[in-house]
Protein backbone atom coordinates (compact mmCIF):
# COMPACT_ATOMS: atom_id res chain seq x y z
CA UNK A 1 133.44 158.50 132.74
CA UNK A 2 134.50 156.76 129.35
CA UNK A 3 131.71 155.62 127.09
CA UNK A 4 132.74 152.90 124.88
CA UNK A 5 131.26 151.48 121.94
CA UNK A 6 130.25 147.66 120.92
CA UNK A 7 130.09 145.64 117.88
CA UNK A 8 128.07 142.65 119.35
CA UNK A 9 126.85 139.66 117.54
CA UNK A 10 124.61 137.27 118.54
CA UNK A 11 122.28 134.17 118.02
CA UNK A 12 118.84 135.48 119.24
CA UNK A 13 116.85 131.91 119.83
CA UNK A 14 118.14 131.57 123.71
CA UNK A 15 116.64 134.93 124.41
CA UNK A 16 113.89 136.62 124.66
CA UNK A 17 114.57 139.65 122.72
CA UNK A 18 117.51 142.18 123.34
CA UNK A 19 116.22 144.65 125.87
CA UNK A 20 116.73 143.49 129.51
CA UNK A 21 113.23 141.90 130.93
CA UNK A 22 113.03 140.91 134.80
CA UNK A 23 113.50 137.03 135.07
CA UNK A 24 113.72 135.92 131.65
CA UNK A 25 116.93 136.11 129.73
CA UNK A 26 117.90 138.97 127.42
CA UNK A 27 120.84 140.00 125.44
CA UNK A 28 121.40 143.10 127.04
CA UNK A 29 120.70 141.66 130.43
CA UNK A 30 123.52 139.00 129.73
CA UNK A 31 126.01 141.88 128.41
CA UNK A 32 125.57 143.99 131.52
CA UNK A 33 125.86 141.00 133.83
CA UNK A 34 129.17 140.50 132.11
CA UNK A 35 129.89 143.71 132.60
CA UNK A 36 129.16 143.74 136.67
CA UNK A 37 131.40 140.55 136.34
CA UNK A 38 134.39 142.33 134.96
CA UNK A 39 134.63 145.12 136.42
CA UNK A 40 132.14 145.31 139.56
CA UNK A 41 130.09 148.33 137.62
CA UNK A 42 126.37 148.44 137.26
CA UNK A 43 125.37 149.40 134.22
CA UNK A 44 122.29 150.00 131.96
CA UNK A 45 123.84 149.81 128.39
CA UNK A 46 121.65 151.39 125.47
CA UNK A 47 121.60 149.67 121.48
CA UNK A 48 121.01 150.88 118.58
CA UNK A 49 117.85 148.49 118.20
CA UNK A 50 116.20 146.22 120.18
CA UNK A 51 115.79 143.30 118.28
CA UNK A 52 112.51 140.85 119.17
CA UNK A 53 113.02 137.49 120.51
CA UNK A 54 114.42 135.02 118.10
CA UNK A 55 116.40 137.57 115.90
CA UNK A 56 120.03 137.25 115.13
CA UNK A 57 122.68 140.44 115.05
CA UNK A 58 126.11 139.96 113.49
CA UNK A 59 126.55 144.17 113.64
CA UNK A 60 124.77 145.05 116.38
CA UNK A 61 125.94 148.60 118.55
CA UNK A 62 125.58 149.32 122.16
CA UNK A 63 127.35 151.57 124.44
CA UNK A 64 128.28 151.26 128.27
CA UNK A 65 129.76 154.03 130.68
CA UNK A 66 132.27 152.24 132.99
CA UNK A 67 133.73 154.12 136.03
CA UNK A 68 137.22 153.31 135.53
CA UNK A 69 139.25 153.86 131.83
CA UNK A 70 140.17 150.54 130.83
CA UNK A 71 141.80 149.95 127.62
CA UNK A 72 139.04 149.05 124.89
CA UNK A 73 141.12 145.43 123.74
CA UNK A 74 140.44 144.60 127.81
CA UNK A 75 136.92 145.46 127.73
CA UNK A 76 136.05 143.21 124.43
CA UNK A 77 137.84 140.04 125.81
CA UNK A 78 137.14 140.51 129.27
CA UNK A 79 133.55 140.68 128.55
CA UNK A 80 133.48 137.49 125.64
CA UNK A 81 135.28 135.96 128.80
CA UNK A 82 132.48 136.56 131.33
CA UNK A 83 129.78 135.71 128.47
CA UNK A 84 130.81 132.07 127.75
CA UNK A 85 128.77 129.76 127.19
CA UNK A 86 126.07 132.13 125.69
CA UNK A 87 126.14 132.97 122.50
CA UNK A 88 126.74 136.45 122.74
CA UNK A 89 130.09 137.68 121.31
CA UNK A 90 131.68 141.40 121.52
CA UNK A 91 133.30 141.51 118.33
CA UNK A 92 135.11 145.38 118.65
CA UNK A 93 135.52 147.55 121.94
CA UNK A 94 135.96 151.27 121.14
CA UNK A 95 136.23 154.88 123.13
CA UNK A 96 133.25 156.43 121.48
CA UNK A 97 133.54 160.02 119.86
CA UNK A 98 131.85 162.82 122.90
CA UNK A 99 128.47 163.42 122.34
CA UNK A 100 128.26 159.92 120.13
CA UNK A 101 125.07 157.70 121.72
CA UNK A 102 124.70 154.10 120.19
CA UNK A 103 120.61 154.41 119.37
CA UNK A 104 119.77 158.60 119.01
CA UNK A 105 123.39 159.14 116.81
CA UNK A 106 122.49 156.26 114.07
CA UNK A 107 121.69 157.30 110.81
CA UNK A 108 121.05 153.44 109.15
CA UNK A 109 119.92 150.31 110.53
CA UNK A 110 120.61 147.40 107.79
CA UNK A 111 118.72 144.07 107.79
CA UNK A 112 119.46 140.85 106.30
CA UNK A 113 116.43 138.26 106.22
CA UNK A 114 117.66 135.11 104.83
CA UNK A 115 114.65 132.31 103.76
CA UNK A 116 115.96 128.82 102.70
CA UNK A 117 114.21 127.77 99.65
CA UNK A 118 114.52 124.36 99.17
CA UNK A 119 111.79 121.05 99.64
CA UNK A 120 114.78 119.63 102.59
CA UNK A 121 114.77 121.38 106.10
CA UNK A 122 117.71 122.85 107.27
CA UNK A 123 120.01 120.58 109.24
CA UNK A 124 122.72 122.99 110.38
CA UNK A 125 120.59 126.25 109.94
CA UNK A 126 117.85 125.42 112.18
CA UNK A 127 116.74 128.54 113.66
CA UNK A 128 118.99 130.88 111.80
CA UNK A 129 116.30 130.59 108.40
CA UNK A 130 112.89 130.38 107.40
CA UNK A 131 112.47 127.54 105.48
CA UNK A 132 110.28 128.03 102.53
CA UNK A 133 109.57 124.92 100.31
CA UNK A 134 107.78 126.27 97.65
CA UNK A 135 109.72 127.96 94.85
CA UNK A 136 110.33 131.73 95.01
CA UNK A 137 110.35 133.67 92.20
CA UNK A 138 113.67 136.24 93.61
CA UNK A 139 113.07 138.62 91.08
CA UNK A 140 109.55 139.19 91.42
CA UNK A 141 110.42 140.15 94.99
CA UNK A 142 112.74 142.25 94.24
CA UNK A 143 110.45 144.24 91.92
CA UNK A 144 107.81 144.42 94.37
CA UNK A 145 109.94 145.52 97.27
CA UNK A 146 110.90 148.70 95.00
CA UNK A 147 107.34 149.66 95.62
CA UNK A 148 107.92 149.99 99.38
CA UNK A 149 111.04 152.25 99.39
CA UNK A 150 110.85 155.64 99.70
CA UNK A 151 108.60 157.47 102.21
CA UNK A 152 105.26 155.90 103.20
CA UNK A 153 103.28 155.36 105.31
CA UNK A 154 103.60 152.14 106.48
CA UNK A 155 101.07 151.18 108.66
CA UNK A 156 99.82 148.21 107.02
CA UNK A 157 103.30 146.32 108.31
CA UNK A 158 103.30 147.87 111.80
CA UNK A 159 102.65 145.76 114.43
CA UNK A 160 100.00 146.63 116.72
CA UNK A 161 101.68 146.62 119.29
CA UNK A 162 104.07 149.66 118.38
CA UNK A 163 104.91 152.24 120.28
CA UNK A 164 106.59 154.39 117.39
CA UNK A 165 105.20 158.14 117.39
CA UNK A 166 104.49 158.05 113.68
CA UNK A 167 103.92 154.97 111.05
CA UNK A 168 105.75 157.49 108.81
CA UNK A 169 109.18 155.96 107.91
CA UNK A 170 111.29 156.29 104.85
CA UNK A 171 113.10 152.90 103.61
CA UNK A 172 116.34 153.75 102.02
CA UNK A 173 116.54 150.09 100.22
CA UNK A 174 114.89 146.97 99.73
CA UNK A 175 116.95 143.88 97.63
CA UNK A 176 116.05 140.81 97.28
CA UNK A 177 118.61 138.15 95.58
CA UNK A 178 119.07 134.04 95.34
CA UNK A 179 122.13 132.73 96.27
CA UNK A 180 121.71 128.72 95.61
CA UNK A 181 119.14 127.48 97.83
CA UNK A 182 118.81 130.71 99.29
CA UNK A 183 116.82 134.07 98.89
CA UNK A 184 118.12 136.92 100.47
CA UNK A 185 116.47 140.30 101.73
CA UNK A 186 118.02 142.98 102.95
CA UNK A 187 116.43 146.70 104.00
CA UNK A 188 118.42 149.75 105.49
CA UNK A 189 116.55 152.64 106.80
CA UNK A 190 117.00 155.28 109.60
CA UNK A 191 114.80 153.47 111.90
CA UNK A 192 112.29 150.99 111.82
CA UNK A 193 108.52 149.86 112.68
CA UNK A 194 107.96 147.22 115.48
CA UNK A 195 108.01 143.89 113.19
CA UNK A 196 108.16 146.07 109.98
CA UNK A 197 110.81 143.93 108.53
CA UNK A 198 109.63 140.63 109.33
CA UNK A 199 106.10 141.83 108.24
CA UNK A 200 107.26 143.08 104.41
CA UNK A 201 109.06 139.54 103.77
CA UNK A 202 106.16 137.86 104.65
CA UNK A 203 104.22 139.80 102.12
CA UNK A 204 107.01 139.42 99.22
CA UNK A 205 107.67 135.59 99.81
CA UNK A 206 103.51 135.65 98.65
CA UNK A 207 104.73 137.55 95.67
CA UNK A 208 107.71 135.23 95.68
CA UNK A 209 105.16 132.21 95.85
CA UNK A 210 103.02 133.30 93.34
CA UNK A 211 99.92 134.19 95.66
CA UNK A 212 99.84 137.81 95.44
CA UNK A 213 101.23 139.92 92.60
CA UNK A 214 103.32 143.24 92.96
CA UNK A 215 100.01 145.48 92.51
CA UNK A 216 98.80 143.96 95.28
CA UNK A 217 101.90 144.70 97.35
CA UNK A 218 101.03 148.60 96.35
CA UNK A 219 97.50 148.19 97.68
CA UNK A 220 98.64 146.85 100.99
CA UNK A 221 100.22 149.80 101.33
CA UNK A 222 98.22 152.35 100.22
CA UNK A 223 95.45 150.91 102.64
CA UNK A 224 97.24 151.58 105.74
CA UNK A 225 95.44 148.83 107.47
CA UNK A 226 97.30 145.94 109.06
CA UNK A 227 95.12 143.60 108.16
CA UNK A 228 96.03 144.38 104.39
CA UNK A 229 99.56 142.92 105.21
CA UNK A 230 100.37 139.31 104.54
CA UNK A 231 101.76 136.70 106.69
CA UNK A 232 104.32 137.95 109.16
CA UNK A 233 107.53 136.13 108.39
CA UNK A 234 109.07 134.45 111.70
CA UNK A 235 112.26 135.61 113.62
CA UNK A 236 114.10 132.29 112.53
CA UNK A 237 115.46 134.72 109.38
CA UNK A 238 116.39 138.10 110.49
CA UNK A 239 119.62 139.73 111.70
CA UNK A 240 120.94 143.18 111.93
CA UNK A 241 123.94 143.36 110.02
CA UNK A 242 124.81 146.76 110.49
CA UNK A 243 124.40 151.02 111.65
CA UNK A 244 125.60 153.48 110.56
CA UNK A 245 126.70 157.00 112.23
CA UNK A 246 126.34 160.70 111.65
CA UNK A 247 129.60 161.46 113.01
CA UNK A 248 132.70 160.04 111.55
CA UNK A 249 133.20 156.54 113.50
CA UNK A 250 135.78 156.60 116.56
CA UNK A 251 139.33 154.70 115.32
CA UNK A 252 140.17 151.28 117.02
CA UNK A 253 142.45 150.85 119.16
């Protein structure tokens, strides 16, 4: 049975979240009922994350086993085919490497949170930014995000909701740049908390505001409490832009 691998990217706001959720509408539910479309097979794909409802992916990964070998080029454009009109678009179709698994072989998930700073909403953008109309200071955020790389604990930006085994989690990088009107954020780590992304750039756009300072960023969390955490930014902002794999990626075809 061939296992192939996806490069998916999609606009999150029509869905509600990734994983598949009886009678409401999912990314992955869409996917796989392109999939029974195309080729008759049901299938339950698996992701490298599942992203919450409202968040973006221009690099997401998935897998799907499909009874029959079908040439990878057929499988991408049969399923964009069977997706339109959502927006949902397989951007690559590979044969995956044996033993490779889209979620449990990742090494790196990368982020991108993207806050338009500017006193005008976004026309165009709606949906795909948090608008911010107060100035940010970019810099200062990037100076306190340094404090949360490394390994921590990082309870204080866990949702409570979380079913992770451990708040333990080490963050490989934390940036945070203006382009124009717009502040960028981006984080990479192995794997992440429930809302732990969304939950540290609501705490730096209060550093980036002026409200809290980047001690204060370091006492949020060293307490370990989530109540220590600042605002929770919204899912307007986020995408996944990217993962990365242990073993050396399959070729295209």
């Amino acid at each position: 049975m061939p296992r192939y691998r996806l490069v998916v990217e999609y606009d999150g706001r029509p869905f509600r979240g990734f994983q598949a959720q009886a009678d409401l509408p999912s990314v992955q539910g869409a996917i796989e009922e392109a999939v029974k479309a195309f080729c008759g097979d049901s299938i339950r794909l698996q992701a490298a994350g599942r992203t919450d409802t409202g968040v973006h992916a221009t690099g997401q990964v998935v897998h799907l086993d499909l009874t029959k070998a079908w040439p990878p080029q057929v499988v991408r454009d049969a399923l964009n085919a069977h997706l339109v009109p959502s927006p949902i678009s397989i951007l690559s179709s590979e044969i995956a490497l044996e033993g490779w698994h889209a979620r449990f072989s990742a090494r790196e998930r990368r982020y991108l949170y993207r806050i338009l700073n500017r006193k005008s909403p976004p026309a165009l953008d709606q949906g795909r930014v948090w608008h911010v109309k107060k100035p940010l200071d970019a810099e200062a955020m990037h100076e306190a995000a340094q404090i949360l790389v490394g390994h921590h604990d990082f309870t204080t930006f866990r949702d409570m909701h979380c079913q992770a085994r451990s708040p333990v989690k080490t963050l490989d990088l934390a940036q945070v740049w203006r382009e124009g009107e717009m502040v960028l954020l981006a984080f990479a780590s192995r794997s992440f908390l429930h809302r732990q992304v969304r939950s540290m750039t609501g705490t730096l756009a209060e550093v980036g505001v002026g409200r809290w300072t980047a001690a204060d960023v370091a006492s949020a969390l060293e307490a370990r409490d989530r109540q220590a955490c600042g605002p929770v930014a919204p899912a307007d902002g986020l995408y996944l832009t990217g993962v990365s794999y242990e073993t050396p990626e399959p070729s295209a075809d």
